[in-house]
Protein backbone atom coordinates (compact mmCIF):
# COMPACT_ATOMS: atom_id res chain seq x y z
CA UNK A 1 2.10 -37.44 17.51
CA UNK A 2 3.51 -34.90 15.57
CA UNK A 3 2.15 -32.25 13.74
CA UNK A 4 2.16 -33.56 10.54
CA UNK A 5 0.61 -36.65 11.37
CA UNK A 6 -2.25 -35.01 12.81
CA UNK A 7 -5.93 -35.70 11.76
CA UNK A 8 -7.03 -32.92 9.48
CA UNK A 9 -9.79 -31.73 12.38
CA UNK A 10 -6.53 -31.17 15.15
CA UNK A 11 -4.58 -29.25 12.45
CA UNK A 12 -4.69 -25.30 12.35
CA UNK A 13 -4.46 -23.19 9.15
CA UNK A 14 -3.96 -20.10 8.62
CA UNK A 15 -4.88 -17.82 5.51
CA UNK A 16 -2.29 -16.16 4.13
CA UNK A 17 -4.22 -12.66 5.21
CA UNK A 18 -4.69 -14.30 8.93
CA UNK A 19 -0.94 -14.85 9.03
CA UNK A 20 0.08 -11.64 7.98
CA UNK A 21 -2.63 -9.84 10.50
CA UNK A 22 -1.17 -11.68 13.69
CA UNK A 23 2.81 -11.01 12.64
CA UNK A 24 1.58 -7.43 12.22
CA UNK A 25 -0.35 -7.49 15.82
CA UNK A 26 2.69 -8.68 17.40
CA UNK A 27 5.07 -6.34 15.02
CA UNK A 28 2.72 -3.15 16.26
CA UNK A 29 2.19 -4.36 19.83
CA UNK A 30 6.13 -5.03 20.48
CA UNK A 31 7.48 -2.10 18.87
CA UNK A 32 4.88 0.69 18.91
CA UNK A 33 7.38 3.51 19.29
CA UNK A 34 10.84 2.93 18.66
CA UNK A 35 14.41 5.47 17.88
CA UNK A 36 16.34 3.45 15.32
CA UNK A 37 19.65 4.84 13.35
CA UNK A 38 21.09 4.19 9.84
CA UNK A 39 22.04 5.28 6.90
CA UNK A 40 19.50 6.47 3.68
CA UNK A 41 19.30 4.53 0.68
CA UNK A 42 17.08 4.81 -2.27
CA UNK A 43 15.67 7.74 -1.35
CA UNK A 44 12.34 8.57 -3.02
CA UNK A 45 9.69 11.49 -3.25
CA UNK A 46 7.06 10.78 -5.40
CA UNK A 47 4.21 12.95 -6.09
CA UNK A 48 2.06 12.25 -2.90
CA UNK A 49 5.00 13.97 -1.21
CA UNK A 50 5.86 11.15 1.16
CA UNK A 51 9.11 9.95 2.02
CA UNK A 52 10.33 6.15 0.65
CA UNK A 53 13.90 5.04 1.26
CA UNK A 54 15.30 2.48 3.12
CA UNK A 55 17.45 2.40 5.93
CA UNK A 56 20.75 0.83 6.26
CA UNK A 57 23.91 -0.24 8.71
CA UNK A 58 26.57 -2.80 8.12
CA UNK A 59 24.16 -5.94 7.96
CA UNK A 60 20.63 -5.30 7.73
CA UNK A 61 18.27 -2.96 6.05
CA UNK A 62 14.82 -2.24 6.70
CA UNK A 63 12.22 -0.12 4.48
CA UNK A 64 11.21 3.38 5.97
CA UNK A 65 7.97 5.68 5.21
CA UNK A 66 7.74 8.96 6.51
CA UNK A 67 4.73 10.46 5.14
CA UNK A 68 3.76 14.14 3.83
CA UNK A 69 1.97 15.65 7.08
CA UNK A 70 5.10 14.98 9.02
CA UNK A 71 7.85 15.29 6.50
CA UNK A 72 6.65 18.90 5.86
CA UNK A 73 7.83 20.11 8.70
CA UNK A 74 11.63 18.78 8.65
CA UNK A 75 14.00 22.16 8.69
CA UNK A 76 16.15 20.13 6.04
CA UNK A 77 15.60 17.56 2.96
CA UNK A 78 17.01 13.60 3.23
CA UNK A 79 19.26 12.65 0.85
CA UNK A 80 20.97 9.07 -0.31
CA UNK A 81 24.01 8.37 2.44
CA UNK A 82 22.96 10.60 5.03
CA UNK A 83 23.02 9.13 8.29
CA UNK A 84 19.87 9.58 10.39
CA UNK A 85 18.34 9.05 13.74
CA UNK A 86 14.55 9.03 13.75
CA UNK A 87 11.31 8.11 15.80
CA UNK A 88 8.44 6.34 14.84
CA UNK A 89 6.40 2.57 14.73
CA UNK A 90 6.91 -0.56 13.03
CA UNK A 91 4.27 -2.05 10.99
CA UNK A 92 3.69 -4.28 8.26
CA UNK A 93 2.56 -3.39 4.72
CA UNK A 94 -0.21 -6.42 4.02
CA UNK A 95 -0.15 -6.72 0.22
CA UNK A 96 3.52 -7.38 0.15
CA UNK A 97 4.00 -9.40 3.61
CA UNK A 98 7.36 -6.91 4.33
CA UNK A 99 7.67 -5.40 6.97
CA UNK A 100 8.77 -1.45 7.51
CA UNK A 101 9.04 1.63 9.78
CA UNK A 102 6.79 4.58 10.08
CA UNK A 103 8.69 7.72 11.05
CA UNK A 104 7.31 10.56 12.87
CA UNK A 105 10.28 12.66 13.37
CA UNK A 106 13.71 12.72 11.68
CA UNK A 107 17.12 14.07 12.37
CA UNK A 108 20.77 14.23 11.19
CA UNK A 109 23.11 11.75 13.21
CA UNK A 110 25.87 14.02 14.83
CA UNK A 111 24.13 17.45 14.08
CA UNK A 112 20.55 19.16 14.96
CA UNK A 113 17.68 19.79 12.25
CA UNK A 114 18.34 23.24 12.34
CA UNK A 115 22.18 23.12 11.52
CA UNK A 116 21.55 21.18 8.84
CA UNK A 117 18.81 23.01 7.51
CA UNK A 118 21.38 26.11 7.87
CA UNK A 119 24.21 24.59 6.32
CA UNK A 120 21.81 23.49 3.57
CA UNK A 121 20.03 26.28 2.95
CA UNK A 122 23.34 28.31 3.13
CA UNK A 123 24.44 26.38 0.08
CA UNK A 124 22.08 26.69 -2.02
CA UNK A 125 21.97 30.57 -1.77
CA UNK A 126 25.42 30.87 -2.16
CA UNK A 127 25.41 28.52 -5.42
CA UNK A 128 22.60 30.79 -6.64
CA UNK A 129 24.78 33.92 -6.02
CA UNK A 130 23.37 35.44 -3.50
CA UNK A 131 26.27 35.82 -1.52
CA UNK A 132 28.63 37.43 -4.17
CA UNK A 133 30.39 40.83 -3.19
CA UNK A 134 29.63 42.66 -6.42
CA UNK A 135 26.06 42.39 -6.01
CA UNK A 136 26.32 44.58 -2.65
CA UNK A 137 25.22 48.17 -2.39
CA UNK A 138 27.40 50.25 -0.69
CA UNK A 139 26.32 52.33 1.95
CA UNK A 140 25.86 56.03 2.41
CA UNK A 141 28.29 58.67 3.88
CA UNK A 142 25.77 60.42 5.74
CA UNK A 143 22.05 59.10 5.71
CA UNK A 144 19.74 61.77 6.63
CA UNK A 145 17.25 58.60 7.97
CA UNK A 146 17.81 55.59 9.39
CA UNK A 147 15.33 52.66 9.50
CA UNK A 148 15.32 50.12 12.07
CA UNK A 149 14.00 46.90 11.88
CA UNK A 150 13.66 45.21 15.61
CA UNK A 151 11.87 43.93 18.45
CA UNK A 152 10.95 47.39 20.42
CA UNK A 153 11.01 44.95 23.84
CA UNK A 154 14.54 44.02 24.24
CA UNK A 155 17.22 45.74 25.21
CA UNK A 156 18.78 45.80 21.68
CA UNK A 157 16.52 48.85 20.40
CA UNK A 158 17.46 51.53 23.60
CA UNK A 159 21.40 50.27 22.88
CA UNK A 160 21.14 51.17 19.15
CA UNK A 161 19.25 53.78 20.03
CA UNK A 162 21.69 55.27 22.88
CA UNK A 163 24.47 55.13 20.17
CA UNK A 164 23.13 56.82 17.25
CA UNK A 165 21.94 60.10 19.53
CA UNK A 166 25.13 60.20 21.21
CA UNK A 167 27.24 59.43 17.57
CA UNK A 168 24.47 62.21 15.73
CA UNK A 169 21.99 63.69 18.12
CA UNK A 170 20.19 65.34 14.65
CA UNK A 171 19.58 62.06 12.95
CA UNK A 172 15.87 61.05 12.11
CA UNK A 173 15.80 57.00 13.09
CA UNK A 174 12.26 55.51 12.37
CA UNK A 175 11.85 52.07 14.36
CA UNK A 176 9.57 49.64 12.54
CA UNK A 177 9.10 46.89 15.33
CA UNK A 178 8.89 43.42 14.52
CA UNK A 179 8.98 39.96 16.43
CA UNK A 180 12.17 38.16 16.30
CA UNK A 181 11.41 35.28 17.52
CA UNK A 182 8.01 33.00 16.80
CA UNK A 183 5.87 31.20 14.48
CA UNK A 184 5.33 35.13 12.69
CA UNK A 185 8.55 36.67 13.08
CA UNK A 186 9.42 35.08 9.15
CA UNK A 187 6.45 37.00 8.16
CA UNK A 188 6.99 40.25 9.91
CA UNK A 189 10.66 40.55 9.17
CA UNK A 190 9.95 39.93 4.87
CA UNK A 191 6.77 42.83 5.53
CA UNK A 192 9.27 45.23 7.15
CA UNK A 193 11.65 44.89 3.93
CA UNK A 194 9.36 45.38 1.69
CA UNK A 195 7.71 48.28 3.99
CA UNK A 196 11.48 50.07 4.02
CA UNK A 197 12.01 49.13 -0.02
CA UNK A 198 8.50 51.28 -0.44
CA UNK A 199 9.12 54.32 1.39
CA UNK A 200 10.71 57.06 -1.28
CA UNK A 201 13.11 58.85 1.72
CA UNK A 202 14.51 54.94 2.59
CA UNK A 203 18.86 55.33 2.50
CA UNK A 204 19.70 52.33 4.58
CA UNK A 205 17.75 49.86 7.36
CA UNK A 206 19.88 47.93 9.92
CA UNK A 207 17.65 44.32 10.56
CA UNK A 208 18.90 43.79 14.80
CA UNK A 209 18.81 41.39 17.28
CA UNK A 210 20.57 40.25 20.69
CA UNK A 211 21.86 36.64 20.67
CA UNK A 212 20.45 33.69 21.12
CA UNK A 213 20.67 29.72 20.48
CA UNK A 214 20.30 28.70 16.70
CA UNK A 215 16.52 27.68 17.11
CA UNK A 216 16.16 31.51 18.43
CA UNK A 217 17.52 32.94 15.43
CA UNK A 218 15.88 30.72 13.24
CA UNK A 219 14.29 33.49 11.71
CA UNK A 220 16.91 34.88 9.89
CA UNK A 221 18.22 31.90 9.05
CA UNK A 222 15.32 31.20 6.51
CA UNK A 223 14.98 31.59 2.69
CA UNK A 224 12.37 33.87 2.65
CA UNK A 225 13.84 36.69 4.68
CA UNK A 226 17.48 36.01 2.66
CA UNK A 227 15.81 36.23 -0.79
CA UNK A 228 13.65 39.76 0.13
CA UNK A 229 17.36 41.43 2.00
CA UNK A 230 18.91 40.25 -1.70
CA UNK A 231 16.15 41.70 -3.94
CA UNK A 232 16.27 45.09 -1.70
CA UNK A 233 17.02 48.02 -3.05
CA UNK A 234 17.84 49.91 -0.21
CA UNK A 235 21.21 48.86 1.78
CA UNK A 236 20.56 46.35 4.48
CA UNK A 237 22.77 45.82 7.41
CA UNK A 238 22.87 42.72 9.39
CA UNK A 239 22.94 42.88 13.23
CA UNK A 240 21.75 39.59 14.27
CA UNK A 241 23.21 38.26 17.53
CA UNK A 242 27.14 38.67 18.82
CA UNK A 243 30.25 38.69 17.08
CA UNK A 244 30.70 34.81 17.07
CA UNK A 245 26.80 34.17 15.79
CA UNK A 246 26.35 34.22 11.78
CA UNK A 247 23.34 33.82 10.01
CA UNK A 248 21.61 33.45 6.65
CA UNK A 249 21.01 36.92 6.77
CA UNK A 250 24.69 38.15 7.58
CA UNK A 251 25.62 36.16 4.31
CA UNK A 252 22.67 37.72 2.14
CA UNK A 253 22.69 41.80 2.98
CA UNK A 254 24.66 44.28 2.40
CA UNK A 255 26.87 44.56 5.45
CA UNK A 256 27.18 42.30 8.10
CA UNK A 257 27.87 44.43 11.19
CA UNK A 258 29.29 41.61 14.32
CA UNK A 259 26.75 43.70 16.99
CA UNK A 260 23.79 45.82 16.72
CA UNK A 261 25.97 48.62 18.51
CA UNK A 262 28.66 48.02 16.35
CA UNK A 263 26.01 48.39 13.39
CA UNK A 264 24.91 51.75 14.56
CA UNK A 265 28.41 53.01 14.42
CA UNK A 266 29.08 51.88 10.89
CA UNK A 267 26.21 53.15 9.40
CA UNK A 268 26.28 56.43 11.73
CA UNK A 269 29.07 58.51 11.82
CA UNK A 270 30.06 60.73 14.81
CA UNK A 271 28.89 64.29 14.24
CA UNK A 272 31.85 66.17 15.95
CA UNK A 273 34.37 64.44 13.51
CA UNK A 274 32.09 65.34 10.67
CA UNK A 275 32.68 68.91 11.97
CA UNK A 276 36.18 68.50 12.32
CA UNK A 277 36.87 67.36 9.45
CA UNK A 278 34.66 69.65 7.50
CA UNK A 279 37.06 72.96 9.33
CA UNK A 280 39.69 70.93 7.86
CA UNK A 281 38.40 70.74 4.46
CA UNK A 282 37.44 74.81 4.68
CA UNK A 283 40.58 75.23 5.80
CA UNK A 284 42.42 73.94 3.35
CA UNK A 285 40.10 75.19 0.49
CA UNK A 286 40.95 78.82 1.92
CA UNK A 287 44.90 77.90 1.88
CA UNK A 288 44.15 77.05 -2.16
CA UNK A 289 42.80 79.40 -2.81
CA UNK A 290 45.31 81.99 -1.25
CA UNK A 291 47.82 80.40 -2.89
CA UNK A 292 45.38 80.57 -6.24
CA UNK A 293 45.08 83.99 -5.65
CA UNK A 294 48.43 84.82 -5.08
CA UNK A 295 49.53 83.41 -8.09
CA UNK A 296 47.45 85.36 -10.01
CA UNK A 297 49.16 88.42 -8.37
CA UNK A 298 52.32 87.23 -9.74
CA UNK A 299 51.06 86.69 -13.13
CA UNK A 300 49.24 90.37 -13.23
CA UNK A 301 52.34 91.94 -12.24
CA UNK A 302 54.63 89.86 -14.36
CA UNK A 303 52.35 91.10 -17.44
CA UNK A 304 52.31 94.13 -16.43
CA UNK A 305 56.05 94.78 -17.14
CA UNK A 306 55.89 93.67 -20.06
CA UNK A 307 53.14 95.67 -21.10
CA UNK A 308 54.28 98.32 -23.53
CA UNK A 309 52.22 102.23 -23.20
CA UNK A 310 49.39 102.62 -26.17
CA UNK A 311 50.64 105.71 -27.21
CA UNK A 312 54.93 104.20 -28.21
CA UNK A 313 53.04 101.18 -29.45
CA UNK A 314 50.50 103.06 -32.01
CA UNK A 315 53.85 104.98 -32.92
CA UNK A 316 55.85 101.54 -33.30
CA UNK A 317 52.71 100.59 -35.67
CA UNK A 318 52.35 103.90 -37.88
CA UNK A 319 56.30 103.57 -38.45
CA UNK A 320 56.20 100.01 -39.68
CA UNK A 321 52.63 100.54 -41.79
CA UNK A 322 54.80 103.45 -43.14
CA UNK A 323 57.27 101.26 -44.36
CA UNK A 324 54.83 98.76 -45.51
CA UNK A 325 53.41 100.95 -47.53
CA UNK A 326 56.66 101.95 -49.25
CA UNK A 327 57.58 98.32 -50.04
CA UNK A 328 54.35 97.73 -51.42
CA UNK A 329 54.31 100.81 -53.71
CA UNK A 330 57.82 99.42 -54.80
CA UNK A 331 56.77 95.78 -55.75
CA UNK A 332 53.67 97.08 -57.32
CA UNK A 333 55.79 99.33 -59.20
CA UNK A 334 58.11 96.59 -60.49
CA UNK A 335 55.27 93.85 -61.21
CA UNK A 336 53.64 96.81 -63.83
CA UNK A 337 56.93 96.84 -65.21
CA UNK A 338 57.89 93.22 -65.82
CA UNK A 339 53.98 92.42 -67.35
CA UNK A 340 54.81 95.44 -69.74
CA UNK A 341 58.10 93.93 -70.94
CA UNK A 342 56.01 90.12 -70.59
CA UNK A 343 52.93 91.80 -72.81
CA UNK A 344 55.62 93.62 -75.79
CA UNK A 345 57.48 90.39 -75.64
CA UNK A 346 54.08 88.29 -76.41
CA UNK A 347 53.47 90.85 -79.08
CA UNK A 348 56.40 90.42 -80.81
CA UNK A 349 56.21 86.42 -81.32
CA UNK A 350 52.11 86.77 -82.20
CA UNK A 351 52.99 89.18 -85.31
CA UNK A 352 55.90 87.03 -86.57
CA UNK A 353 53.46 83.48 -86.47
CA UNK A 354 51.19 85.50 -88.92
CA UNK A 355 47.64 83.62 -88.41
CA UNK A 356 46.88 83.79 -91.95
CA UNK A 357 50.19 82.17 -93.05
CA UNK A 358 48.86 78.72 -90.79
CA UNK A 359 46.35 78.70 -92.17
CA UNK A 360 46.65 78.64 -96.16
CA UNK A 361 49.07 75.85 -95.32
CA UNK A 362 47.02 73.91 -92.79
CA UNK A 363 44.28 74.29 -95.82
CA UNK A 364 46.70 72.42 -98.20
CA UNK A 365 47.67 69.81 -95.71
CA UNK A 366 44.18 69.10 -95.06
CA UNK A 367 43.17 68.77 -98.89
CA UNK A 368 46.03 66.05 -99.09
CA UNK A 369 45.03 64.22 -96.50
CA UNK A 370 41.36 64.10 -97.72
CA UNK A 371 42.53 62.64 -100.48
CA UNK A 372 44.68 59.94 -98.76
CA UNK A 373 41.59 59.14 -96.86
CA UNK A 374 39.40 58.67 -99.49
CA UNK A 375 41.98 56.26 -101.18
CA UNK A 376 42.37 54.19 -98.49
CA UNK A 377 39.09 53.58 -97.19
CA UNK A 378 37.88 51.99 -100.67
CA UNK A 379 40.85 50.14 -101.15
CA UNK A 380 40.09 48.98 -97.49
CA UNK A 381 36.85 48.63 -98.16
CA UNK A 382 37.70 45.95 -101.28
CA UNK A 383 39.75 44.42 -98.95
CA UNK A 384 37.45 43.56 -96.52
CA UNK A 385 34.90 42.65 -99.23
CA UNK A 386 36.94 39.84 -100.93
CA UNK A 387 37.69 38.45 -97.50
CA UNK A 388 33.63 38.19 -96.44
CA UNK A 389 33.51 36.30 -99.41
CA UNK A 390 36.13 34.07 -99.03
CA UNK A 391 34.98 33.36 -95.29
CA UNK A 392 30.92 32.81 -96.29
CA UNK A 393 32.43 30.31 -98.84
CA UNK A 394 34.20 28.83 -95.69
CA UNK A 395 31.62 28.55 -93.69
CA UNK A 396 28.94 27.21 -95.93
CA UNK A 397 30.85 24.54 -96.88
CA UNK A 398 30.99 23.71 -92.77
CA UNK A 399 27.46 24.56 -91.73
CA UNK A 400 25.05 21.81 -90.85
CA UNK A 401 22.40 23.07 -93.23
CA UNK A 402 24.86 22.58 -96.47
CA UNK A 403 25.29 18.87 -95.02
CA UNK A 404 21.55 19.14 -94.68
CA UNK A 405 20.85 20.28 -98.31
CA UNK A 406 22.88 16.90 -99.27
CA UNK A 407 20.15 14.71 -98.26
CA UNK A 408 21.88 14.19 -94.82
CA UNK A 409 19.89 15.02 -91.34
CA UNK A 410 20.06 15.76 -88.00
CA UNK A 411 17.89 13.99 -84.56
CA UNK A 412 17.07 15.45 -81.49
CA UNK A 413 15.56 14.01 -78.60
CA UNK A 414 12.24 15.48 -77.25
CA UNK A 415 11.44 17.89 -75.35
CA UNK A 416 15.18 18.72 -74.72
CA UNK A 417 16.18 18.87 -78.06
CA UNK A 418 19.64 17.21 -77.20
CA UNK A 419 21.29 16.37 -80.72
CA UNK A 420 21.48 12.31 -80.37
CA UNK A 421 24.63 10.64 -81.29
CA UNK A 422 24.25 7.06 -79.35
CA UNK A 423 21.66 4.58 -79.38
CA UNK A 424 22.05 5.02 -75.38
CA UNK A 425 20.33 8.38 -75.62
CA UNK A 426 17.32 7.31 -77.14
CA UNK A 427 14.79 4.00 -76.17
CA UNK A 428 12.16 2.80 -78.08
CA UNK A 429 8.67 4.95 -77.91
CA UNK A 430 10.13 7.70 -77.12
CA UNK A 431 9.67 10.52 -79.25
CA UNK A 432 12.47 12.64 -81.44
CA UNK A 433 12.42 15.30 -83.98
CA UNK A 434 14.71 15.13 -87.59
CA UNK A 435 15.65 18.11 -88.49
CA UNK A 436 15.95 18.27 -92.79
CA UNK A 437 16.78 20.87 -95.21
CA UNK A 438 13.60 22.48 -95.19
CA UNK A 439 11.35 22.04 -92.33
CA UNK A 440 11.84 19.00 -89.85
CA UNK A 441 9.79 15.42 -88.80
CA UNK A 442 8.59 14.20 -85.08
CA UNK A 443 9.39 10.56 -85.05
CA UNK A 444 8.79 7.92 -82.81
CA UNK A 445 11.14 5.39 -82.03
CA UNK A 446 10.10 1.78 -82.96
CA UNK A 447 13.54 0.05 -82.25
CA UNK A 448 17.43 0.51 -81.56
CA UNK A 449 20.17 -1.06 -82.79
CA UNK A 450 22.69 -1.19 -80.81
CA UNK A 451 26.80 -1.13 -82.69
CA UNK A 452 28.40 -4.34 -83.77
């Protein structure tokens, strides 16, 4: 008998919910903890904070859920067509009937957390310009402190140490211990910063550390410590690990030294060449100034041929004020003369254009011309009157009021008083004012009429 044939009492149903709860028993009891690789698609973070995306290969997909209490502590951010390899559960989300994957732990295919994190995170700083040469200090010739920021337990601290007393045995170093490594180190390493960045006497601070895997120097590979180095104001060198290790930190400060011993020589210089080359500089400010000196000599002397005795010069002078004095008495002699002969000259021409003379006949002149004056202005004055006759004539015979006075008048329209010439300008009950002869009419208009 098959099983559609079968009485209704031999047949089992299932609910839709009873279905669902045995596919996701056998789902969860089959697969409680798988590793399962793909590719990201769809990636979502809404504002719960979990991860939703799906995850890919060639043929299948499957949807993925990695929520916020575990996603939080990734060391880099998913992104659409990143491959993966992660850890977690299968299970089955009821009110859809689909089934999906809850991951507990997440990493890039082909590369650790922690290099991508570092590679991410190296980025972004470096689009933000964090990383740009002109935003470096430079760092001083001769720091009369330097401030080291370190673990006081490794060996790193007695090499540095051992170099700078050997390279200047005078030179104050103040050791602000830190650890490098841990869950605090983060922490510490930002509160040294700041601590160097609020000390008034603060010239330079080297941040050190041996070597060590990428998860050891995690530390100053994060954004926290790279933001405070960049927003120091004091120089920062970088000493974190050997020559072939970089870090977030190398990139960020101010000078990125390949070795904490190799950091204490660039930012300490040796005394004993100091000293050298300051005799060097003395002497050769002493040889400039010799030759300076002698130079002067030369000069002195050289003047002093040249220089003439006071007592021939002041007789040099009294000669040539001497003769001075003769030439002046000369030209003042001959300037009298020629503004005598200038002023009898002058004399001569004033009595022969007698004033009197000028002016008898000026007198007559101006009694003629009076007289022509006099004549013309009233003949001008005729003139002028018979032509403001003529032209009032004129323009009575053209002004409106004359056209007025002949029974004729003139409309305006209200209240622009526009003079109306068209039937267009004007509609019926609309208001307009005739102007007449004397005085004038408001009018309203009862009809138009328009032109054959």
């Amino acid at each position: 008998m098959t099983q559609s044939s079968a009485s209704p009492a031999q047949r089992t149903i299932y609910t839709v919910s009873r279905l669902t709860e045995k596919i996701k028993s056998l789902l969860e009891e089959n697969f409680p903890f798988i590793w399962i690789s793909g590719e990201i698609s769809n990636f979502k973070v809404p504002v719960s904070g979990h991860f939703y995306f799906t995850l890919k290969d060639e043929s299948a997909q499957i949807s993925a859920v990695m929520f916020r209490g575990q996603n939080r502590n990734l060391k880099f951010l998913p992104h659409d067509g990143m491959k993966i390899t992660g850890f977690g559960r299968i299970s089955l989300y009821e009110p859809r009937g689909a089934y999906q994957i809850i991951l507990e732990y997440l990493e890039p295919a082909g590369a650790g957390a922690l290099q991508a994190a570092f590679e991410q995170l190296k980025k972004q700083l470096s689009d933000d310009g964090l990383f740009d040469a002109d935003r470096k200090k430079p760092m001083p010739l001769l720091p009369a402190k330097v401030h080291l920021i370190t673990s006081v337990t490794g060996s790193v601290v007695h090499d540095m140490i051992q170099v700078m007393g050997r390279r200047y045995p005078d030179l104050d170093l103040v050791i602000l211990p830190v650890n490098v490594q841990g869950d605090t180190a983060v922490e510490a390493l930002v509160a040294a910063v700041a601590r160097v960045n609020s000390l008034p006497d603060a010239e330079v601070a080297i941040i050190a550390r041996g070597g060590g895997s990428l998860e050891d120097l995690s530390a100053f590979n994060s954004e926290a410590l790279a933001r405070a180095v960049a927003a120091s104001d004091v120089p920062i060198v970088s000493a974190v690990g050997h020559e072939t290790d970089f870090t977030i930190c190398d990139f960020v400060a101010d000078l990125r030294a390949p070795t904490p011993s190799a950091a204490a020589e660039l930012v300490v210089p040796v005394k004993n060449d100091l000293l050298e080359y300051q005799k060097m500089l003395v002497q050769q400010i002493y040889g400039h100034f010799r030759r300076y000196l002698a130079n002067l000599e030369n000069q002195v002397k050289t003047l002093a041929r040249r220089l003439v005795h006071p007592q021939k010069r002041l007789e040099y002078l009294a000669i040539r004020t001497d003769e001075a004095y003769v030439k002046l008495l000369r030209a003042f002699h001959r300037y009298l003369r020629e503004q005598n002969q200038h002023l009898a000259w002058r004399t001569r021409q004033l009595i022969s254009a007698s004033p009197a003379t000028d002016l008898r006949r000026l007198h007559a002149s101006v009694a003629r011309l009076h007289e022509s004056l006099l004549y013309l202005s009233a003949s001008l004055v005729n003139t002028k009157k018979m032509r403001l006759t003529e032209l009032t004539g004129r323009l009575n015979a053209l002004s409106p009021l004359a056209v007025l006075h002949r029974g004729y008048s003139i409309t305006r329209s209200l209240p622009d008083r526009t003079v109306i010439t068209d039937t267009d300008q004007v509609s019926p009950g609309r208001n307009v004012e005739v102007l007449l002869a004397k005085g004038n009419i408001i009018c309203r208009v009862e009809k138009v009429e328009k032109p054959d």
